[in-house]
C-alpha atoms as a PDB file:
ATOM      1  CA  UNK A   1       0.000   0.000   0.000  1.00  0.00           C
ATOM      2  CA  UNK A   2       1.201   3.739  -0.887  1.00  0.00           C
ATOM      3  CA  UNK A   3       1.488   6.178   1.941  1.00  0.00           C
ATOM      4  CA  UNK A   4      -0.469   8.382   0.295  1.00  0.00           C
ATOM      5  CA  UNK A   5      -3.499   5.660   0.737  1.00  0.00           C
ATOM      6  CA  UNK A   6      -2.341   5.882   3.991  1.00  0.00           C
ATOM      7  CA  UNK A   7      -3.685   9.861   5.696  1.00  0.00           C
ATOM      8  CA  UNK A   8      -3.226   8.942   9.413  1.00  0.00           C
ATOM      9  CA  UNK A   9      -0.896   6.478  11.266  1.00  0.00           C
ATOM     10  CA  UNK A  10      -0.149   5.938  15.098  1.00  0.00           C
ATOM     11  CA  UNK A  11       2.464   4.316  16.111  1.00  0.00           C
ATOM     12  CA  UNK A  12       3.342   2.631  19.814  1.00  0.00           C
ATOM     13  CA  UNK A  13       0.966   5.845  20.786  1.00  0.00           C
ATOM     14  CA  UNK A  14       1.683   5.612  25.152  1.00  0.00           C
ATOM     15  CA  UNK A  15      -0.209   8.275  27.482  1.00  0.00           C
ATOM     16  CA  UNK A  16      -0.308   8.565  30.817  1.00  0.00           C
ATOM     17  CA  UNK A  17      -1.324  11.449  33.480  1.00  0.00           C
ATOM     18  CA  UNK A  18      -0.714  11.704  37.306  1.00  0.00           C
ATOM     19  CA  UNK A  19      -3.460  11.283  39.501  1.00  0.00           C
ATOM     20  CA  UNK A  20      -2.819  12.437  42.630  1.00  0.00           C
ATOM     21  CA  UNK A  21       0.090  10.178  44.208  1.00  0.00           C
ATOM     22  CA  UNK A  22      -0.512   7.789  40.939  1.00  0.00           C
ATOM     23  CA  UNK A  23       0.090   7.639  37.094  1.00  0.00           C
ATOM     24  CA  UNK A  24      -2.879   6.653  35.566  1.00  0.00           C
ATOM     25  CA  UNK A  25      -2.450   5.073  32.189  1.00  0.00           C
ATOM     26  CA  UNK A  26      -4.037   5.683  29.601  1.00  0.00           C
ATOM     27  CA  UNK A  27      -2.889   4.754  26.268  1.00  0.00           C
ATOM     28  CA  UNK A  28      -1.009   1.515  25.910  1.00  0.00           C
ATOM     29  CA  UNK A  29       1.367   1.055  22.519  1.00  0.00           C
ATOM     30  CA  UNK A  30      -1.387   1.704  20.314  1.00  0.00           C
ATOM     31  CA  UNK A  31      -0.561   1.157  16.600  1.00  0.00           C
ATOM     32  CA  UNK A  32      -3.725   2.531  14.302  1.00  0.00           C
ATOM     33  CA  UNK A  33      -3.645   3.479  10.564  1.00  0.00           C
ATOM     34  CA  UNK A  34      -6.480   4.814   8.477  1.00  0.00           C
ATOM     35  CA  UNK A  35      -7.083   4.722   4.626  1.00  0.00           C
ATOM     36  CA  UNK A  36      -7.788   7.216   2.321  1.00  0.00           C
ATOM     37  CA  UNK A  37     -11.665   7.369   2.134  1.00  0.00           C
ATOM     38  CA  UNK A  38     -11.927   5.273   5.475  1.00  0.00           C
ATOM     39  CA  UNK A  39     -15.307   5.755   7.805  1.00  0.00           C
ATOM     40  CA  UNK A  40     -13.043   4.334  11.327  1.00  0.00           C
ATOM     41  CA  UNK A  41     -15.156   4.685  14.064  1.00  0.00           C
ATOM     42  CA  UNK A  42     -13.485   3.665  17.805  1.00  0.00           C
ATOM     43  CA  UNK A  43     -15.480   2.649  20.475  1.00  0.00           C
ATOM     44  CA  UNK A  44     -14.604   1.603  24.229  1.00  0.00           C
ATOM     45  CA  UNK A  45     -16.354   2.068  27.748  1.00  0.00           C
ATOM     46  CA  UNK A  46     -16.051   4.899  29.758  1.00  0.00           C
ATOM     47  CA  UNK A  47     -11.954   5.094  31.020  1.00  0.00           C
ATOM     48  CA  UNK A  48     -10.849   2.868  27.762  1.00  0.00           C
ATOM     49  CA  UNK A  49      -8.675   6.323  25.993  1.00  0.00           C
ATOM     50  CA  UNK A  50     -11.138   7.017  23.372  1.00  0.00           C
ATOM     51  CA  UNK A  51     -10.909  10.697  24.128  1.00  0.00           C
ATOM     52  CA  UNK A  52      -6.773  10.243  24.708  1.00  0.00           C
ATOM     53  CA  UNK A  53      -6.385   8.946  21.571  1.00  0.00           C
ATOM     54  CA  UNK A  54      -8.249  11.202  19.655  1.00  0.00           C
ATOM     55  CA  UNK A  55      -6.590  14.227  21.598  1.00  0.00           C
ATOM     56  CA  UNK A  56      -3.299  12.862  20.076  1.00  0.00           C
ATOM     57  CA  UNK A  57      -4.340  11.849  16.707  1.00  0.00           C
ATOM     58  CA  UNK A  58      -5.320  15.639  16.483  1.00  0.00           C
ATOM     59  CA  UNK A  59      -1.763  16.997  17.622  1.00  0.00           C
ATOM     60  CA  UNK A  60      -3.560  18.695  20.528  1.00  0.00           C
ATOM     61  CA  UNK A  61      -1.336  16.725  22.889  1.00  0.00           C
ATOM     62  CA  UNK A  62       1.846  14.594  22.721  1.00  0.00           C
ATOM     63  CA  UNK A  63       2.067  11.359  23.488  1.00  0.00           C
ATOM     64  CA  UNK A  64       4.986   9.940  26.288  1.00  0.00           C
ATOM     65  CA  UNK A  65       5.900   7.597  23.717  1.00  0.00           C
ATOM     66  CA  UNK A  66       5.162   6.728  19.801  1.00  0.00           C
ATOM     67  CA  UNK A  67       4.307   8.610  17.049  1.00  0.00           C
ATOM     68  CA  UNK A  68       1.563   9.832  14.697  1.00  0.00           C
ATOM     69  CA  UNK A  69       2.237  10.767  10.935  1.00  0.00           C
ATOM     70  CA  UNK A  70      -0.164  13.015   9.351  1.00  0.00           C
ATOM     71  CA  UNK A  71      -0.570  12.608   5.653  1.00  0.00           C
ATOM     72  CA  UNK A  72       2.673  11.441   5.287  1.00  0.00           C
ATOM     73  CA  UNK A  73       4.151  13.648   7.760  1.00  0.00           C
ATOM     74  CA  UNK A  74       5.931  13.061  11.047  1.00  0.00           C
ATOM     75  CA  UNK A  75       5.124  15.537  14.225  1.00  0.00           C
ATOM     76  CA  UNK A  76       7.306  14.218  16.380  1.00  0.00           C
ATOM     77  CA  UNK A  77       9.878  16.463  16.677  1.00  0.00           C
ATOM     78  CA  UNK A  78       7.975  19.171  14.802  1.00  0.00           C
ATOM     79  CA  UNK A  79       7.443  22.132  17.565  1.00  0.00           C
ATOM     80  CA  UNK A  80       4.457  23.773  18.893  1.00  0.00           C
ATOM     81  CA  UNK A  81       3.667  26.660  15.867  1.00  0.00           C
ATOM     82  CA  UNK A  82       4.427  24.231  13.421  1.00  0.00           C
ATOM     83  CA  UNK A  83       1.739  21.483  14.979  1.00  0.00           C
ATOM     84  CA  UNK A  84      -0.266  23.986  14.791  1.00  0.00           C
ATOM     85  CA  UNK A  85      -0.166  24.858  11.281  1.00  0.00           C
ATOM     86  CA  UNK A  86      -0.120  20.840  10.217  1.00  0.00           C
ATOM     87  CA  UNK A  87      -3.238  20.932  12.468  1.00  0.00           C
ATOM     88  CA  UNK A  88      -5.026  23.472  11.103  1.00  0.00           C
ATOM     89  CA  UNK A  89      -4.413  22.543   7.112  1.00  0.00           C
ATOM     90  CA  UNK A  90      -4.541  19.009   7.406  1.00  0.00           C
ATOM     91  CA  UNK A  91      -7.417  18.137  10.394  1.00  0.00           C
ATOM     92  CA  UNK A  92     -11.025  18.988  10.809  1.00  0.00           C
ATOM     93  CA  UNK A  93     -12.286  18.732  13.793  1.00  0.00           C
ATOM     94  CA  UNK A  94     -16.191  17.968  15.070  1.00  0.00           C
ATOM     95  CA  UNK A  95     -17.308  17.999  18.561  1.00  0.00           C
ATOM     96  CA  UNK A  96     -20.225  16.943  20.708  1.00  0.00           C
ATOM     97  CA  UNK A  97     -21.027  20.387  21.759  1.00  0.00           C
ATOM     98  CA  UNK A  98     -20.390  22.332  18.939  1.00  0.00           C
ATOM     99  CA  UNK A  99     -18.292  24.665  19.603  1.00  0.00           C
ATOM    100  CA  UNK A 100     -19.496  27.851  17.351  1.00  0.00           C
ATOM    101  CA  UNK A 101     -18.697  30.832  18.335  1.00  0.00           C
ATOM    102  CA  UNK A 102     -22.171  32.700  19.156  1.00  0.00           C
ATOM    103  CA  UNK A 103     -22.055  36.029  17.991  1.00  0.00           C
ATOM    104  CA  UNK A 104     -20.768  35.320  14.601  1.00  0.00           C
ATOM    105  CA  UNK A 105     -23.459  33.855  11.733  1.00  0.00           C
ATOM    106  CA  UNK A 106     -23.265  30.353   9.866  1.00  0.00           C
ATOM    107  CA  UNK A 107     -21.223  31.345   7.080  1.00  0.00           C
ATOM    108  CA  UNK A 108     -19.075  33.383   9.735  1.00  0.00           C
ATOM    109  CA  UNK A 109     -18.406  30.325  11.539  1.00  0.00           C
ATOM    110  CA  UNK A 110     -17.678  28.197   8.804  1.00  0.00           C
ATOM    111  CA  UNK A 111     -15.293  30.282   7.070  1.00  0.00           C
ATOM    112  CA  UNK A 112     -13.185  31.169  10.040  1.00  0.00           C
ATOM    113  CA  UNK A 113     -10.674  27.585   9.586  1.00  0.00           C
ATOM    114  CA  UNK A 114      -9.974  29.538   6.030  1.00  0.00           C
ATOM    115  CA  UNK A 115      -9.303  33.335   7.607  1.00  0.00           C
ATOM    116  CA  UNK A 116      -7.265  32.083   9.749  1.00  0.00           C
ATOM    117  CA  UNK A 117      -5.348  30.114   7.223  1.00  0.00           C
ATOM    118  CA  UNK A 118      -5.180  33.034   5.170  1.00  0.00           C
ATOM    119  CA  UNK A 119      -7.467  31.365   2.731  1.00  0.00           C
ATOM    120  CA  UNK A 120     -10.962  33.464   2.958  1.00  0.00           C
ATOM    121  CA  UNK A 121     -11.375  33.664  -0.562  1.00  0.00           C
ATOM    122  CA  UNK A 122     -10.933  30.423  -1.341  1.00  0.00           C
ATOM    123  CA  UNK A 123     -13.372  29.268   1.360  1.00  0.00           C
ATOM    124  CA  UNK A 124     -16.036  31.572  -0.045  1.00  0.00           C
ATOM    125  CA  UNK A 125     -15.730  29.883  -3.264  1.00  0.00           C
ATOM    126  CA  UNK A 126     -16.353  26.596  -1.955  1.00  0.00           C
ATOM    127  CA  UNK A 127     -19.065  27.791   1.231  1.00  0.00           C
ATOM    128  CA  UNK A 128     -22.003  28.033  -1.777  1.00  0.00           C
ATOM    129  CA  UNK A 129     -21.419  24.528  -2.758  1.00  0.00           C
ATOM    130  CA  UNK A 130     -20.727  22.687   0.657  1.00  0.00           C
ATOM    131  CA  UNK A 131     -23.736  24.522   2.292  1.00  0.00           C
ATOM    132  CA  UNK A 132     -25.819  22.977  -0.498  1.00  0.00           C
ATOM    133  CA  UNK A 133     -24.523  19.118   0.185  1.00  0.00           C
ATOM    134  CA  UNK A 134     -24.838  19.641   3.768  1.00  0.00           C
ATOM    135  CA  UNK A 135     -28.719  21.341   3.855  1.00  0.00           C
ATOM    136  CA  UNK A 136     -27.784  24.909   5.192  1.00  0.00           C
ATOM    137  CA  UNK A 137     -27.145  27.196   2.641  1.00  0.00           C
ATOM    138  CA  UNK A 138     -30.579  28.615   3.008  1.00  0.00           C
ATOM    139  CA  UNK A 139     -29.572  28.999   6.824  1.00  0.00           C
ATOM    140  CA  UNK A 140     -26.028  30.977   6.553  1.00  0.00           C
ATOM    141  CA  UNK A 141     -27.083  33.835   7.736  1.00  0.00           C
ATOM    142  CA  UNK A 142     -28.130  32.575  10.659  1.00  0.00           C
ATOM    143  CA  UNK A 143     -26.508  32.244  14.522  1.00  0.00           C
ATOM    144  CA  UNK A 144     -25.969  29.588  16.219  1.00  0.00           C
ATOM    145  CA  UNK A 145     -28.484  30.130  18.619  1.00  0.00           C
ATOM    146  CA  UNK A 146     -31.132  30.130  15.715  1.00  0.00           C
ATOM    147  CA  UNK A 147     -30.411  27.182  14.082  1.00  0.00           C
ATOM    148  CA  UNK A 148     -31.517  23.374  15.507  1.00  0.00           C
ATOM    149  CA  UNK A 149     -29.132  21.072  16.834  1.00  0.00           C
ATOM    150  CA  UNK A 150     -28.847  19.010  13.305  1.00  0.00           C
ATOM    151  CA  UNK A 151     -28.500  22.357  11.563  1.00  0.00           C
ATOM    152  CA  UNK A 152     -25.655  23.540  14.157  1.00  0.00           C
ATOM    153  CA  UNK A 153     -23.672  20.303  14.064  1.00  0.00           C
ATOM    154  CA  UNK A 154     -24.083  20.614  10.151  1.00  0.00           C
ATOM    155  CA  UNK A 155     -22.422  24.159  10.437  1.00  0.00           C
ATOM    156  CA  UNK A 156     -19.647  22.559  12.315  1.00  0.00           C
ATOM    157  CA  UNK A 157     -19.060  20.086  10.019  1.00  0.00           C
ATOM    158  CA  UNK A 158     -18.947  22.301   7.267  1.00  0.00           C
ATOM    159  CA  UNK A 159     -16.529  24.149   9.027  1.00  0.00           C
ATOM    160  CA  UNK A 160     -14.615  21.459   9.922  1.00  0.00           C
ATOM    161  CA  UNK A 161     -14.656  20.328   5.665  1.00  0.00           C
ATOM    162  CA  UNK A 162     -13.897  24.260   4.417  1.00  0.00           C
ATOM    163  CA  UNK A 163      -9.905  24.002   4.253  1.00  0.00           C
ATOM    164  CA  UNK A 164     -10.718  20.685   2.909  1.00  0.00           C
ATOM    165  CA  UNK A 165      -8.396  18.275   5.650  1.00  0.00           C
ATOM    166  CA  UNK A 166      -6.814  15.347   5.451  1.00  0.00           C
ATOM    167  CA  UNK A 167      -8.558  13.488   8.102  1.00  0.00           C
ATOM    168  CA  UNK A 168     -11.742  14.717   9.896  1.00  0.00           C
ATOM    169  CA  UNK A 169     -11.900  13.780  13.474  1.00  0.00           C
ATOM    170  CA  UNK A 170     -15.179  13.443  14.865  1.00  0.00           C
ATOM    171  CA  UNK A 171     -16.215  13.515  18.924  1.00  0.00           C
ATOM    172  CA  UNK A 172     -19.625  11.861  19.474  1.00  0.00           C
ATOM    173  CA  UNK A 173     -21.147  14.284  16.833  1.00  0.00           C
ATOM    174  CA  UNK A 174     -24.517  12.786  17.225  1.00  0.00           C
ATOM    175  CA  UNK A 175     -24.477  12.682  21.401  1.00  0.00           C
ATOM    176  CA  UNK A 176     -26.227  16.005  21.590  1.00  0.00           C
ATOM    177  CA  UNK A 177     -28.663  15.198  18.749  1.00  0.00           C
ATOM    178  CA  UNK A 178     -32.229  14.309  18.277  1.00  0.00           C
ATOM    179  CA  UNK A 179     -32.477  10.358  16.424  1.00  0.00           C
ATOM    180  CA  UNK A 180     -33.699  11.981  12.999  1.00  0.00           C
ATOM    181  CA  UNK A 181     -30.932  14.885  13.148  1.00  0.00           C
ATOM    182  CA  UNK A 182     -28.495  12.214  14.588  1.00  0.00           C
ATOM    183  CA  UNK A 183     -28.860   9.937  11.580  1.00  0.00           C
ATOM    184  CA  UNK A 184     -28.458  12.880   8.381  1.00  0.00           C
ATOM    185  CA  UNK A 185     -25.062  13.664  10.134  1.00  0.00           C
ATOM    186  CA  UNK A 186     -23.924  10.035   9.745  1.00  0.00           C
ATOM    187  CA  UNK A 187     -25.221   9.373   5.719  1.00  0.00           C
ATOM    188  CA  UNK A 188     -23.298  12.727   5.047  1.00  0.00           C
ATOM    189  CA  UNK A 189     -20.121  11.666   6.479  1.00  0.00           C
ATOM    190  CA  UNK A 190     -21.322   8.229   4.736  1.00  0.00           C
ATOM    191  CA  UNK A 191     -22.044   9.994   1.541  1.00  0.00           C
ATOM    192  CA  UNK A 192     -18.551  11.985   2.209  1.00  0.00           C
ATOM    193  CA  UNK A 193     -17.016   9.088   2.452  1.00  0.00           C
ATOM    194  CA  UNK A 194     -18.439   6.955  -0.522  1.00  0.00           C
ATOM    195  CA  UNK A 195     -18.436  10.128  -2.651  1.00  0.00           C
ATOM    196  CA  UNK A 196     -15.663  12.185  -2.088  1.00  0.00           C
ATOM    197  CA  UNK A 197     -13.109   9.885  -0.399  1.00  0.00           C
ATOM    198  CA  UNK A 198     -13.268  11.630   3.155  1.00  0.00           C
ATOM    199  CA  UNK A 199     -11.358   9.885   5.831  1.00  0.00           C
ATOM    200  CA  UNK A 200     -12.783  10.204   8.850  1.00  0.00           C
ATOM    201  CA  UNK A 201     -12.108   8.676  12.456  1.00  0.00           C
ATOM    202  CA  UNK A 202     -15.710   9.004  14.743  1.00  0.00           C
ATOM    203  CA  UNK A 203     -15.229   8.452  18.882  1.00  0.00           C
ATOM    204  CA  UNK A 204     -18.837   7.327  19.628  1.00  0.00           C
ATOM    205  CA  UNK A 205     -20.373   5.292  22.299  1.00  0.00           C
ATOM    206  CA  UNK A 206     -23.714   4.702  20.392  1.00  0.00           C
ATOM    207  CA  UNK A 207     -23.728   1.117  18.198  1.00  0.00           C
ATOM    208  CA  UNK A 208     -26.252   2.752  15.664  1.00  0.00           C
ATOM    209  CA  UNK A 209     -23.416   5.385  14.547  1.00  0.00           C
ATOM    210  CA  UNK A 210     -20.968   2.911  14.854  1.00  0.00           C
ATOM    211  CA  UNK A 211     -22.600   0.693  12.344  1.00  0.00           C
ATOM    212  CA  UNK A 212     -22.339   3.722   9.823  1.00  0.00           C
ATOM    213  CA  UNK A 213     -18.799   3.568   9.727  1.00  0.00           C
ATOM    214  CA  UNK A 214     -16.801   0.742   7.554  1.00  0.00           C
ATOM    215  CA  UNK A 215     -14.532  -0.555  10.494  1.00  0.00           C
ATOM    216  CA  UNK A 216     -14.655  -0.313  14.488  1.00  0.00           C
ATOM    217  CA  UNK A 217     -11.767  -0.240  16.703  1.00  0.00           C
ATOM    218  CA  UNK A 218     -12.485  -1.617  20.412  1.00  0.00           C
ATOM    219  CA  UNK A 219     -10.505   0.043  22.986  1.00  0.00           C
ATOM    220  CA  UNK A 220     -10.328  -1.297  26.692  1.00  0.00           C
ATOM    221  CA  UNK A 221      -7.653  -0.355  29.062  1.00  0.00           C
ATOM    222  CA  UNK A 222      -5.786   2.311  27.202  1.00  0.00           C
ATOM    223  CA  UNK A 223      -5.429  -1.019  24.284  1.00  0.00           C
ATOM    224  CA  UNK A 224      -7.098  -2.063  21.363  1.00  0.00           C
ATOM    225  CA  UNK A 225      -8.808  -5.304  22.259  1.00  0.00           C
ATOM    226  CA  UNK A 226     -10.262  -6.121  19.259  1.00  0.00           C
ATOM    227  CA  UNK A 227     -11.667  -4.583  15.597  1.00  0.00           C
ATOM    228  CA  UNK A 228     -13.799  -5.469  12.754  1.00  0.00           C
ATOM    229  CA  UNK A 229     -14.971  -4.716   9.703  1.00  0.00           C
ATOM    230  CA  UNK A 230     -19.402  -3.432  10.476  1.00  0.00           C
ATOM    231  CA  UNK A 231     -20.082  -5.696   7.204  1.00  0.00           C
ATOM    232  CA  UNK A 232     -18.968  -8.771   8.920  1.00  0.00           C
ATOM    233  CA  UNK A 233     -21.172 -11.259   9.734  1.00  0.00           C
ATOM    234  CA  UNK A 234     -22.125 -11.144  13.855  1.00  0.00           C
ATOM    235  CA  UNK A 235     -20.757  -7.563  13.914  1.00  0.00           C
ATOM    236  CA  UNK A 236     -23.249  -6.600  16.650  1.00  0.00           C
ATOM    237  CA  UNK A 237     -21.977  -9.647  18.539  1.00  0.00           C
ATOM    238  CA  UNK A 238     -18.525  -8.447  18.138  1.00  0.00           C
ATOM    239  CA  UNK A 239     -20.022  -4.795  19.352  1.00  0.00           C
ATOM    240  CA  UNK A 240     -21.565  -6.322  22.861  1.00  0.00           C
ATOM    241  CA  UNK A 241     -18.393  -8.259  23.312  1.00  0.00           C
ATOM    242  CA  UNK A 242     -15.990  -5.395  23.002  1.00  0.00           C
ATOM    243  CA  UNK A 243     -16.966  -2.048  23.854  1.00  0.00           C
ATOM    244  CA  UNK A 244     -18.728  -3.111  27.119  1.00  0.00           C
ATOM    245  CA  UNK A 245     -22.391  -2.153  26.055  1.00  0.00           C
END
């Protein structure tokens, strides 16, 4: 396989944090790569390093040991301004909550990855046509606190697509959301996927997202325990013996 089919790879990824008079751990030598056009999702009980490894897949903190190259490049020796420059071109990120700024509109929002990457005019010439795919452009003028919870995590995910990343990292984005709103989220990233050869890497807790996605990684213990691919047969099997549901 070609690194370029290859956006996102961890290697021997260790964390650990003090915890009072103890070191919790909570990565374990994790090794994790992710193809090109790849729907990963991870899932894990509470405590298992979902959110860990996430945290370091995005740069936003360094591991104790291993390493993670981001479409094709290693970060670790790379220092703090230049992580966050690899960050910002190369990741989108989606949260749970959000995270829109409320005083600025949609289209404000969206476009801000692109300011600050001194790329505003090219994100305006793709905002028309990403609004469209994801349902909002009639909503762009809008602020957060106008727009539904589907339509605000859709904002967010354009934003997260504008400087057109690498890999798009997703945190629960259908934990704060209605079923219906919930399940248009996961056929676009499906659709994104399929379509346009997104790679993206979902932390969920919820089987029925999980299931979107073409492969899940079990985490238990700061360790993957187990993975498979959600078109095998007995995958919900596999689901209830792994991620402690």
């Amino acid at each position: 396989m070609k690194i370029d089919d290859i956006p996102l790879r961890a290697t021997g990824l260790s964390k650990s944090y003090p915890f009072g008079e103890v070191t919790v751990q909570a990565l374990a030598n994790v090794d994790l790569e992710v193809q090109r056009g790849e729907f990963l999702a991870v899932m894990g009980p509470s405590g298992s390093g979902k959110s860990t490894l996430l945290h370091l897949l995005g740069l936003l903190d360094a591991p104790d040991h291993g390493e993670v190259v981001l479409d094709g490049q290693q970060t670790h020796q790379l220092d703090d301004d230049t992580l966050t420059i690899l960050r910002r071109e190369k990741l989108g990120f989606v949260f749970q909550s959000f995270e829109l700024i409320p005083n600025l509109s949609a289209a404000e929002n969206i476009l801000l990855p692109a300011e600050i990457n001194k790329q505003r005019s090219e994100g305006e010439k793709r905002l028309g046509n990403l609004a469209r795919r994801l349902g909002i452009h009639e909503r762009l003028g809008h602020r957060p606190r106008q727009l539904s919870g589907g339509e605000r995590q859709r904002v967010a995910l354009a934003r997260a697509l504008i400087n057109r990343p690498a890999v798009i990292l997703a945190d629960e984005p259908t934990g704060n959301l209605d079923s219906r709103s919930g399940a248009l989220v996961l056929e676009i990233l499906q659709r994104g996927v399929r379509e346009e050869q997104w790679t993206v890497i979902m932390v969920t807790h919820d089987p029925h997202a999980a299931l979107c996605a073409d492969r899940i990684v079990f985490l238990r213990d700061g360790t993957i325990c187990g993975q498979s691919r959600t078109s095998d047969p007995g995958i919900r099997t596999t689901i209830e013996r792994f991620a402690g549901l």
